[in-house]
Each structure stands twice: as C-alpha cells, then as structure tokens.
N, C-alpha and C. Protein backbone atom coordinates (compact mmCIF):
# COMPACT_ATOMS: atom_id res chain seq x y z
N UNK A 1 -151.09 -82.17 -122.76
CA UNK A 1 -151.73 -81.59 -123.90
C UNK A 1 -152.82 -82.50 -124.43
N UNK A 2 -154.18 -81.76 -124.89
CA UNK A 2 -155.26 -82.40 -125.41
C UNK A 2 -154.40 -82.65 -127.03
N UNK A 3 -155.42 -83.77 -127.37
CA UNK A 3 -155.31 -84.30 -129.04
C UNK A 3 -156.47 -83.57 -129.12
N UNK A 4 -156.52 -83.09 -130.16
CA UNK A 4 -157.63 -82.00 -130.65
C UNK A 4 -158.23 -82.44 -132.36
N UNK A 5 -157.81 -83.40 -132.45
CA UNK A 5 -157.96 -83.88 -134.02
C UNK A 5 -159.07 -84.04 -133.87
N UNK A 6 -160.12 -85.09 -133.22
CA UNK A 6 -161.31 -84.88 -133.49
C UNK A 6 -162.08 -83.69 -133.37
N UNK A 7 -161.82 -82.72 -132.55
CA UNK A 7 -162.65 -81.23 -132.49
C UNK A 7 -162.36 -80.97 -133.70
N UNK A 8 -161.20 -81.17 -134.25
CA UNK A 8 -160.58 -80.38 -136.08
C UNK A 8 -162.02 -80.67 -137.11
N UNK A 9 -161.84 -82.65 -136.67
CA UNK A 9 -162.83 -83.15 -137.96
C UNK A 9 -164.03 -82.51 -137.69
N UNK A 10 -164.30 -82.49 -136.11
CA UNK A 10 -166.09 -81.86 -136.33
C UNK A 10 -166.56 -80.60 -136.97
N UNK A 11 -165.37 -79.35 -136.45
CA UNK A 11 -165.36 -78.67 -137.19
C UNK A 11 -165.25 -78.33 -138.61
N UNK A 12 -164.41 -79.21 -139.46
CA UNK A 12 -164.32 -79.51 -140.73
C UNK A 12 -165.94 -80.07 -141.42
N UNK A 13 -166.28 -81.16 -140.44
CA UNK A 13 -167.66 -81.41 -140.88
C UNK A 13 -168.56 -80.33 -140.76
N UNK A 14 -168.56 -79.38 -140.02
CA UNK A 14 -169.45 -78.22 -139.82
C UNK A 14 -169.53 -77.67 -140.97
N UNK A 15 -168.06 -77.13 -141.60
CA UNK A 15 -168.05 -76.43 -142.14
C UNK A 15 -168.26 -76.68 -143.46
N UNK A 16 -168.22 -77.78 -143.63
CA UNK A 16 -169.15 -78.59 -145.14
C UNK A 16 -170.63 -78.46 -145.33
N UNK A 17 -170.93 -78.79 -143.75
CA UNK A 17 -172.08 -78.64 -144.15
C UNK A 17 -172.60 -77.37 -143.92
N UNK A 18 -172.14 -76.24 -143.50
CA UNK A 18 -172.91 -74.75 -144.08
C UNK A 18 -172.41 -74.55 -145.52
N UNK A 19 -171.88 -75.46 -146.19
CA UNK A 19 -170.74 -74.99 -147.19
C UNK A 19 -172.18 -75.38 -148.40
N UNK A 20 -172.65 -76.84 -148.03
CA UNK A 20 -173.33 -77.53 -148.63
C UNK A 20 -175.03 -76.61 -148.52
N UNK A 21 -175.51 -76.06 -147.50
CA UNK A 21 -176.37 -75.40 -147.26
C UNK A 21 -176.25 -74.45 -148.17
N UNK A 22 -174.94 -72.93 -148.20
CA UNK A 22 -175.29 -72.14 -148.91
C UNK A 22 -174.95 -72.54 -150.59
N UNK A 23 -174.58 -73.98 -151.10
CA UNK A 23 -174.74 -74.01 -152.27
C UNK A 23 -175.92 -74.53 -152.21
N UNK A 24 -176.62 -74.67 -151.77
CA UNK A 24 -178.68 -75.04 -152.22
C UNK A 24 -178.83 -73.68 -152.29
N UNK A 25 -178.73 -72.42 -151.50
CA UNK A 25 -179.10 -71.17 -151.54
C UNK A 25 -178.55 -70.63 -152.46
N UNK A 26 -177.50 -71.22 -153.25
CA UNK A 26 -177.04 -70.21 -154.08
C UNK A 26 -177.32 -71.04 -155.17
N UNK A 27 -177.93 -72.35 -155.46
CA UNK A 27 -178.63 -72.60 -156.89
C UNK A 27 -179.84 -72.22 -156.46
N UNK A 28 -180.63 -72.06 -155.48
CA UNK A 28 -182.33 -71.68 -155.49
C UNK A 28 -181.73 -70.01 -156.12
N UNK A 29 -180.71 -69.14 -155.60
CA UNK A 29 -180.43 -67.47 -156.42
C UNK A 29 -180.34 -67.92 -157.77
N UNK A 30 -179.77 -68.79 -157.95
CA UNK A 30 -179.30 -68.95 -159.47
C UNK A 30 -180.77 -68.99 -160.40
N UNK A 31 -181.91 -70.56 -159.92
CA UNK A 31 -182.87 -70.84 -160.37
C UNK A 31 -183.69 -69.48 -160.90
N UNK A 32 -183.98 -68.59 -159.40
CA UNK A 32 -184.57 -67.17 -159.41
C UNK A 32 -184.41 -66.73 -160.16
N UNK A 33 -182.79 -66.11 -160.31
CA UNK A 33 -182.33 -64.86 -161.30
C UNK A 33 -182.56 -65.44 -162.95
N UNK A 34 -182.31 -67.08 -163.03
CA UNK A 34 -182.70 -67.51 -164.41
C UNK A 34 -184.25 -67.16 -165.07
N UNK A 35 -185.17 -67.05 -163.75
CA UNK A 35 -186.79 -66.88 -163.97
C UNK A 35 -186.81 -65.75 -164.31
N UNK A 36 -186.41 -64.49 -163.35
CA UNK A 36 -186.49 -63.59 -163.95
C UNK A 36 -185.96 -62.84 -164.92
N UNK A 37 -184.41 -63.56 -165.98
CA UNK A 37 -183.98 -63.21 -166.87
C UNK A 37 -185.10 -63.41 -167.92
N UNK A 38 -185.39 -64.98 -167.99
CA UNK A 38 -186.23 -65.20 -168.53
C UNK A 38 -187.59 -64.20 -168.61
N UNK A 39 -187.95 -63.87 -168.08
CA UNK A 39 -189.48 -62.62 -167.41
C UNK A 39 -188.67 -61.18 -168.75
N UNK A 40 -187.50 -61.17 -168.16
CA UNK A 40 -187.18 -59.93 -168.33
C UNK A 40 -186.93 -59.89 -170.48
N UNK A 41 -186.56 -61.13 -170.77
CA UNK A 41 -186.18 -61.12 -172.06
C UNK A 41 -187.84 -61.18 -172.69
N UNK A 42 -188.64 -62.19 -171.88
CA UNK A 42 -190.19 -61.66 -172.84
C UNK A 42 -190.66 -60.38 -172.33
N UNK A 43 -190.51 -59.58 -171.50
CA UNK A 43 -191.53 -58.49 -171.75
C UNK A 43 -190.62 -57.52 -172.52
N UNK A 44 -189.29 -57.70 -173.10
CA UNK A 44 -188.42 -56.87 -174.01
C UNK A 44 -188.89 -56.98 -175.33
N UNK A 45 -189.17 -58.72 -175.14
CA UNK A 45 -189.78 -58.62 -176.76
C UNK A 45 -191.31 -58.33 -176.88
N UNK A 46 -191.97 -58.01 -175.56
CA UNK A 46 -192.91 -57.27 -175.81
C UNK A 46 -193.38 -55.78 -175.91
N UNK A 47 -192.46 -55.47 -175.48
CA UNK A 47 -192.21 -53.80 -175.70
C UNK A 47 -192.28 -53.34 -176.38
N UNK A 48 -191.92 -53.95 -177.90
CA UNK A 48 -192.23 -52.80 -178.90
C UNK A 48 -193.66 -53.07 -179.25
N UNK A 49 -194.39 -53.83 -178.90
CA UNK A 49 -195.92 -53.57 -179.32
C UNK A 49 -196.49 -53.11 -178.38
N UNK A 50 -196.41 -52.24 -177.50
CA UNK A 50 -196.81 -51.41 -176.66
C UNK A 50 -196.87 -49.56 -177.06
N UNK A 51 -197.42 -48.67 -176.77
CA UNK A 51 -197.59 -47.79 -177.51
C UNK A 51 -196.30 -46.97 -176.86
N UNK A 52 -195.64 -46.05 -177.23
CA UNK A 52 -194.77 -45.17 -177.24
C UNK A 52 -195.59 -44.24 -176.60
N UNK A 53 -194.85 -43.05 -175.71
CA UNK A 53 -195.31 -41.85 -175.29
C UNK A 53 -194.76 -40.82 -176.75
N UNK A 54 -196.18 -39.86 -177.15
CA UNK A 54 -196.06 -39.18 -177.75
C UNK A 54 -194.92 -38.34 -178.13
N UNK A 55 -193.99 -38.25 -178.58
CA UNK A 55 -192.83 -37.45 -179.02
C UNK A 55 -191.60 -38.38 -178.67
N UNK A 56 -191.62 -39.45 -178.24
CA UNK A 56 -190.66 -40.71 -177.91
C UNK A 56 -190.74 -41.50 -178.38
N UNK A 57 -190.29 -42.46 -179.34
CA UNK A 57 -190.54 -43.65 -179.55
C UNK A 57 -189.70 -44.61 -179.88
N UNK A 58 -189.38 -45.71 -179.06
CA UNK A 58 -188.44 -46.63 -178.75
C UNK A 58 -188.19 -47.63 -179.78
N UNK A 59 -187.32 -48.38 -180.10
CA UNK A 59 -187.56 -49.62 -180.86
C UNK A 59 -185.83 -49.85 -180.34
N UNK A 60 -185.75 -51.37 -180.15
CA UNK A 60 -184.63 -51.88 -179.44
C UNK A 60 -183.81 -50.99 -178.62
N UNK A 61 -184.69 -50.20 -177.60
CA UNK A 61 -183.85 -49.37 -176.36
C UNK A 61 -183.35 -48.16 -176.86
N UNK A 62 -183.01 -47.62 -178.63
CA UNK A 62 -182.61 -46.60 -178.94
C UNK A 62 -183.69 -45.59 -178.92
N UNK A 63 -183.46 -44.16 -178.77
CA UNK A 63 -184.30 -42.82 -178.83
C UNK A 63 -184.34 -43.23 -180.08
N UNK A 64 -185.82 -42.79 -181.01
CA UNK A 64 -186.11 -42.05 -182.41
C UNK A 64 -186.91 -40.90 -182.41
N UNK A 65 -186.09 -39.67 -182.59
CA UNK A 65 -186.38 -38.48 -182.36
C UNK A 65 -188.16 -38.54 -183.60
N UNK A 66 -189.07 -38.68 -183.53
CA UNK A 66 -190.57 -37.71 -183.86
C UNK A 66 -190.13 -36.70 -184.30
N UNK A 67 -191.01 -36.07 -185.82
CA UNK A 67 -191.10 -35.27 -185.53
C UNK A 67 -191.52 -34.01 -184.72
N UNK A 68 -192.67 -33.98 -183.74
CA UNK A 68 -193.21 -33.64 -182.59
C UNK A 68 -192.20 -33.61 -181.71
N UNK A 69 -190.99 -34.34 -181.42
CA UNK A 69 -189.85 -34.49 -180.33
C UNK A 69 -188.79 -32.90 -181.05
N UNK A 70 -188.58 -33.39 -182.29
CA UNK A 70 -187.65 -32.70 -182.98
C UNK A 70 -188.22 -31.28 -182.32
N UNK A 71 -189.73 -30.87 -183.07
CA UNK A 71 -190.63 -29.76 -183.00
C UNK A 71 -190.29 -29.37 -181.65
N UNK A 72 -190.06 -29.66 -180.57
CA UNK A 72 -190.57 -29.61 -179.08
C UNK A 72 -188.56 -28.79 -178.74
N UNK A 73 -187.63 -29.45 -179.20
CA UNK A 73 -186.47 -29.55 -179.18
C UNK A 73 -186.08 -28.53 -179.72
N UNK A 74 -186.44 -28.02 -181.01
CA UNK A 74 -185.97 -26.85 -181.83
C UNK A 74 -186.68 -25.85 -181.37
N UNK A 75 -187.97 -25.66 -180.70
CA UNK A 75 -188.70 -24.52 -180.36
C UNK A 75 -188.43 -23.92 -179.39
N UNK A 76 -187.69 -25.16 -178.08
CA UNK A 76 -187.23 -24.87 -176.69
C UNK A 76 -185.86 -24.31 -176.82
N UNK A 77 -185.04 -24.66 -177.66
CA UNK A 77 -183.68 -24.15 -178.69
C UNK A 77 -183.54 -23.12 -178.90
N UNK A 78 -184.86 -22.62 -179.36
CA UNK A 78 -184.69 -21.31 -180.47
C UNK A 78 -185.05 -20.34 -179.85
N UNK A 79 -186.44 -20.18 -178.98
CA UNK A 79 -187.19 -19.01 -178.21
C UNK A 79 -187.04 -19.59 -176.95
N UNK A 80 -186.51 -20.16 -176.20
CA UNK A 80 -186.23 -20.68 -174.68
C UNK A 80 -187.44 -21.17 -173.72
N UNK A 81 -187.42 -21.77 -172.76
CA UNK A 81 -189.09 -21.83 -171.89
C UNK A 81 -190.25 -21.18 -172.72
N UNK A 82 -191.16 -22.57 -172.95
CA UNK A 82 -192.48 -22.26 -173.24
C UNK A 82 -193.54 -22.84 -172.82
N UNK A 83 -194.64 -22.17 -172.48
CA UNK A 83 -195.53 -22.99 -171.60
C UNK A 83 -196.41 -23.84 -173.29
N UNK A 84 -197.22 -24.68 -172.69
CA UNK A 84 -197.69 -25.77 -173.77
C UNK A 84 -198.65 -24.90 -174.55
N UNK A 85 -199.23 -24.05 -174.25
CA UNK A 85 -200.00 -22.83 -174.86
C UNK A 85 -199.15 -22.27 -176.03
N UNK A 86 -198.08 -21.68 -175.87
CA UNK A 86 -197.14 -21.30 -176.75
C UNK A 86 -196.74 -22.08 -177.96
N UNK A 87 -195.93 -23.28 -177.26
CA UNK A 87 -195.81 -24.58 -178.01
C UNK A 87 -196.77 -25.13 -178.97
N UNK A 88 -197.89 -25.06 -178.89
CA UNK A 88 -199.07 -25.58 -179.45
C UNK A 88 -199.30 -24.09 -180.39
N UNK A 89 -199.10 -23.23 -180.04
CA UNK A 89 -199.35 -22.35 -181.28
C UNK A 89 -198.18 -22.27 -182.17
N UNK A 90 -197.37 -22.77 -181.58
CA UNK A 90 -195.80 -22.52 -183.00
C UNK A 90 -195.96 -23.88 -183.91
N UNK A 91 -196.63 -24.99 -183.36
CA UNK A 91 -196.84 -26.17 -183.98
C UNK A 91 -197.80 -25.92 -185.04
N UNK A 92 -198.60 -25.42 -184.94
CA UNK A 92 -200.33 -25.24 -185.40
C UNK A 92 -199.58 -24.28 -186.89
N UNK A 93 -199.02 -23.30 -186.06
CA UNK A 93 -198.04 -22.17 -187.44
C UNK A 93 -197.19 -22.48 -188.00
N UNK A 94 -196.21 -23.64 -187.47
CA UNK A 94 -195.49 -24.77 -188.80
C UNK A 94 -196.34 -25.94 -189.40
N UNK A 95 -197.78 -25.61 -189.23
CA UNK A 95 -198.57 -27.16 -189.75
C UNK A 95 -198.79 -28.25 -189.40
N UNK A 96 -197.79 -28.51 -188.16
CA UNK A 96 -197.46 -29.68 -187.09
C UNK A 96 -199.21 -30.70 -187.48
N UNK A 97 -199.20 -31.87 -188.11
CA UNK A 97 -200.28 -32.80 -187.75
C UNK A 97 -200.65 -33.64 -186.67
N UNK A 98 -202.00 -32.96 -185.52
CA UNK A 98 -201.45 -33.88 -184.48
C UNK A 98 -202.85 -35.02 -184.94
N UNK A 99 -203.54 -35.85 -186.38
CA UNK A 99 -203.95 -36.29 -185.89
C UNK A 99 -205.18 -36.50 -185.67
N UNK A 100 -206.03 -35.46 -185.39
CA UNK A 100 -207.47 -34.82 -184.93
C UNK A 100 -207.47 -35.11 -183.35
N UNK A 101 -206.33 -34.89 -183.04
CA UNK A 101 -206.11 -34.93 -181.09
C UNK A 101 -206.10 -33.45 -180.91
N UNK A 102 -206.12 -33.10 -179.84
CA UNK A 102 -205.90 -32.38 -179.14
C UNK A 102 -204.56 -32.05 -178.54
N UNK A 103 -204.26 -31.20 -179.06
CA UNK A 103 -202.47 -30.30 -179.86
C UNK A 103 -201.97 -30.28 -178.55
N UNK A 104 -203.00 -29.69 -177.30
CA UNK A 104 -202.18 -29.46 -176.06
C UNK A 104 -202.14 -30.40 -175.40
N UNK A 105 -203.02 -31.18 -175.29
CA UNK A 105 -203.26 -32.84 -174.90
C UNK A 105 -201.48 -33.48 -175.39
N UNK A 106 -201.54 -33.54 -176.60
CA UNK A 106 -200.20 -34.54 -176.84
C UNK A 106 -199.10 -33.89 -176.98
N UNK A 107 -199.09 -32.67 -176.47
CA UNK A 107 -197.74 -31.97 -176.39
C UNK A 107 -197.51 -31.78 -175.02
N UNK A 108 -198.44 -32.06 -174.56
CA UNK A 108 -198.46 -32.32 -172.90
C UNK A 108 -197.53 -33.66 -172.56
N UNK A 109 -198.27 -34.88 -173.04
CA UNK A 109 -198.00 -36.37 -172.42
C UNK A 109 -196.51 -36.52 -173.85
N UNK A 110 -195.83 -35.57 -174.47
CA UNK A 110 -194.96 -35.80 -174.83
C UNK A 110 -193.84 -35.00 -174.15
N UNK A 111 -194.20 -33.87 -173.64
CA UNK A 111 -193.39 -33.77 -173.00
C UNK A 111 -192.73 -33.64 -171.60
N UNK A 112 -194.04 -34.80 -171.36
CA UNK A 112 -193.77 -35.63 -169.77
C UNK A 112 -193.04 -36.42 -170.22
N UNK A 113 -193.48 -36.99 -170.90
CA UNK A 113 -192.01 -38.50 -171.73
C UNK A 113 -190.60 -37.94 -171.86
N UNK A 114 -190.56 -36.82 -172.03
CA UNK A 114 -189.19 -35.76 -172.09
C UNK A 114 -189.06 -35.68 -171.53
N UNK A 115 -189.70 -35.19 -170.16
CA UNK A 115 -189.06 -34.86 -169.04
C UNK A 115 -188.55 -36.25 -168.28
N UNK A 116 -189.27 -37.45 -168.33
CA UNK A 116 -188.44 -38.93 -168.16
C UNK A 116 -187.78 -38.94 -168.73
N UNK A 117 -187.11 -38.75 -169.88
CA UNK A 117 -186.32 -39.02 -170.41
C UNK A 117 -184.94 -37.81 -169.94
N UNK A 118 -185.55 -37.23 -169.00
CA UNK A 118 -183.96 -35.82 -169.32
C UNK A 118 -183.71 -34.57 -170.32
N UNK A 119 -184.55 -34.67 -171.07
CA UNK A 119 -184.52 -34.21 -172.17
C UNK A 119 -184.73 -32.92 -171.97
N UNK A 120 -186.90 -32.48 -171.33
CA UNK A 120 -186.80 -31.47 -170.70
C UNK A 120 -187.21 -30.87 -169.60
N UNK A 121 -187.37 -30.27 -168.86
CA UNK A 121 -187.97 -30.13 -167.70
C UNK A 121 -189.09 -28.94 -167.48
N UNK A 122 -189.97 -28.95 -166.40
CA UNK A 122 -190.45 -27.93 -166.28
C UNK A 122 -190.59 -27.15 -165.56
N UNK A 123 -190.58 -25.94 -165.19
CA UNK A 123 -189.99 -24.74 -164.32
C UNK A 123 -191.25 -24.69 -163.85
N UNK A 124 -191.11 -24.15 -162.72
CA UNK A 124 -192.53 -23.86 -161.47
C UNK A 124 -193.79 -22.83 -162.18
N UNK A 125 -193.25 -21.97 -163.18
CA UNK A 125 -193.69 -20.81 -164.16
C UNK A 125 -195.13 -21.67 -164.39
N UNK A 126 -194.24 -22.93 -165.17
CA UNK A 126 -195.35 -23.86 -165.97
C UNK A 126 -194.70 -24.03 -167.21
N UNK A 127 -193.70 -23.34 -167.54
CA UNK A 127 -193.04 -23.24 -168.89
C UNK A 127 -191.58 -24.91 -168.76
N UNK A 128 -191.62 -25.18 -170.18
CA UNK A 128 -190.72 -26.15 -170.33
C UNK A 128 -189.34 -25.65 -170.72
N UNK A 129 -188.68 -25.95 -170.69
CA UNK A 129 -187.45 -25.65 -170.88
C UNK A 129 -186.68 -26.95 -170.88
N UNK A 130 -185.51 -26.85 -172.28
CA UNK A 130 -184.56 -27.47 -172.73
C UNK A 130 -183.45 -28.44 -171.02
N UNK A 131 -183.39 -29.47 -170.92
CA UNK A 131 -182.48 -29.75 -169.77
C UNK A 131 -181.07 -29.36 -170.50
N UNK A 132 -180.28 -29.03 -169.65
CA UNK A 132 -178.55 -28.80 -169.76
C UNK A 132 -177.82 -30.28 -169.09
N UNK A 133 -176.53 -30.42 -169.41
CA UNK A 133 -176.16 -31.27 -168.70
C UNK A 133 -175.90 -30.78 -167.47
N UNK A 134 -175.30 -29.75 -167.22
CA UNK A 134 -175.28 -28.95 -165.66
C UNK A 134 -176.57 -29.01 -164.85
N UNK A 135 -177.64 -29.17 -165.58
CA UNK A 135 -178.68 -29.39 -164.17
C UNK A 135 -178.49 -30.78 -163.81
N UNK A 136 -178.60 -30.57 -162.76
CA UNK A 136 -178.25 -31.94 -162.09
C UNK A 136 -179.44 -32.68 -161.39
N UNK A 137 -180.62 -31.84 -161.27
CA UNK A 137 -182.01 -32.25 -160.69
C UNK A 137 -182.81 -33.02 -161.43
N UNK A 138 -182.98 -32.32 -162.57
CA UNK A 138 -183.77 -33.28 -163.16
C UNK A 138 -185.17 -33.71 -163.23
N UNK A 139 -185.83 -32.97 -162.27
CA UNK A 139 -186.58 -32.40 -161.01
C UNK A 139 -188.04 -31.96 -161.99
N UNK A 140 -188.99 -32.01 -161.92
CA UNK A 140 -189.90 -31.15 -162.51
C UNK A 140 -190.34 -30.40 -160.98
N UNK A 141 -190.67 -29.12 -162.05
CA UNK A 141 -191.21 -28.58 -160.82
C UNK A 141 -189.75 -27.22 -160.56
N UNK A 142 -188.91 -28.10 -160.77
CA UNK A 142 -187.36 -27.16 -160.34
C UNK A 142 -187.03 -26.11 -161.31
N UNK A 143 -186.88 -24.75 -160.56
CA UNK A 143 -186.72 -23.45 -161.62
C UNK A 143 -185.28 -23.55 -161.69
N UNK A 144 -184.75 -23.22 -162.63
CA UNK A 144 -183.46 -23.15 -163.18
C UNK A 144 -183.60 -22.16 -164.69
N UNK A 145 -183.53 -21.12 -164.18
CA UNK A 145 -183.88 -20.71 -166.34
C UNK A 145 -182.38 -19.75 -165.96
C-alpha cells in the first residue's frame, strides 16, 4: 500500500488556494455591489428633482394620485374606454387646468405613465381603459374590454 499523505497535503494546499482566489473574487463582488449601492442611493436622492410624468407623481417611491390621475381614473370608472379625444373633452367640461398646454398632449404622456404604471391600458380601438387585476398582460396595444 501507497502512503498517500503527501497527495492529501497537496491537495489540501490546492484547495486553499482556489479557496483564497475566490475570496479576492468575492471582495472585488463585494467592492462592486458597494459602488453600485452607493450609485444607486445618489440617483434616489436625485429623483425627486427630476420631473414627474404628467398625472404621476412620485416622492419617496409612493404613488400621489394628481388631480389629472384622479380625473383620468374616475372618467375610465364611470363611462368605460375612452379615446384621449373624449377624455380631453370631459376635462375641459369639469374645468380641468392644464396650464396653457395642450389638454391632449398631457393627457396623452399621462396616461402613458399609467399605463407603466398598471394602472391603465390601451385597447387596439385607441381607447384607454381602466386595468383589472385579472388582466394579466399589461400589454398596450392588448384588447380586453
């Protein structure tokens, strides 16, 4: 029978030293993920001075429903799918202030921000409509009425 003790130690030494290798690789992950925590905590605190999408507007990660969001929410609620034509005239007939913008303009890019957000979607028609939790798409573009 062979003595095998030294094959043991070399192997033992091997295995230190991949041991020793992947702890350099796993403080260079560590170093990384610290950089980009770091990255990630300043552009958080730069976020709120960045502009909000029209009918959305963020402040520490929570929704604050607009009124324009509310408007958009209760109209899709009440009379179901409406194309931004529609929308923009029920706004104009509750007084809705957009501003001196252009009513279909920001009821447009607000409720693209809705539709990122889940909120609502828009049917192939062209009309928006309220999301359900049962749709599961999420989808613009996707008819579901």
């Amino acid at each position: 029978m062979k003595d095998i003790t030294n094959d043991l130690k070399e192997r033992i030494d091997e295995l230190l030293a991949m041991r020793a290798q992947l702890q350099r690789q796993l403080d260079a992950l560590t170093e990384r993920e610290d950089m980009l925590r770091s990255m990630l905590e300043y552009e958080r605190m730069r976020w709120p001075e960045q502009p909000a999408l029209p009918g959305l507007d963020k402040t520490n990660g929570h929704r604050l429903w607009t009124p324009l969001s509310r408007f958009i929410v209760d109209a899709l609620g009440s009379y179901g799918p409406q194309s931004v034509d529609e929308l923009k005239r029920r706004a104009l007939d509750r007084g809705h202030d957009f501003k001196g913008k252009n009513p279909a303009r920001v009821l447009n890019f607000a409720l693209v921000g809705m539709a990122q957000n889940r909120i609502v979607k828009k049917l192939e028609t062209g009309k928006w409509k309220l999301m359900h939790p049962a749709d599961e798409s999420g989808q613009l573009g996707q008819a579901n009425s």
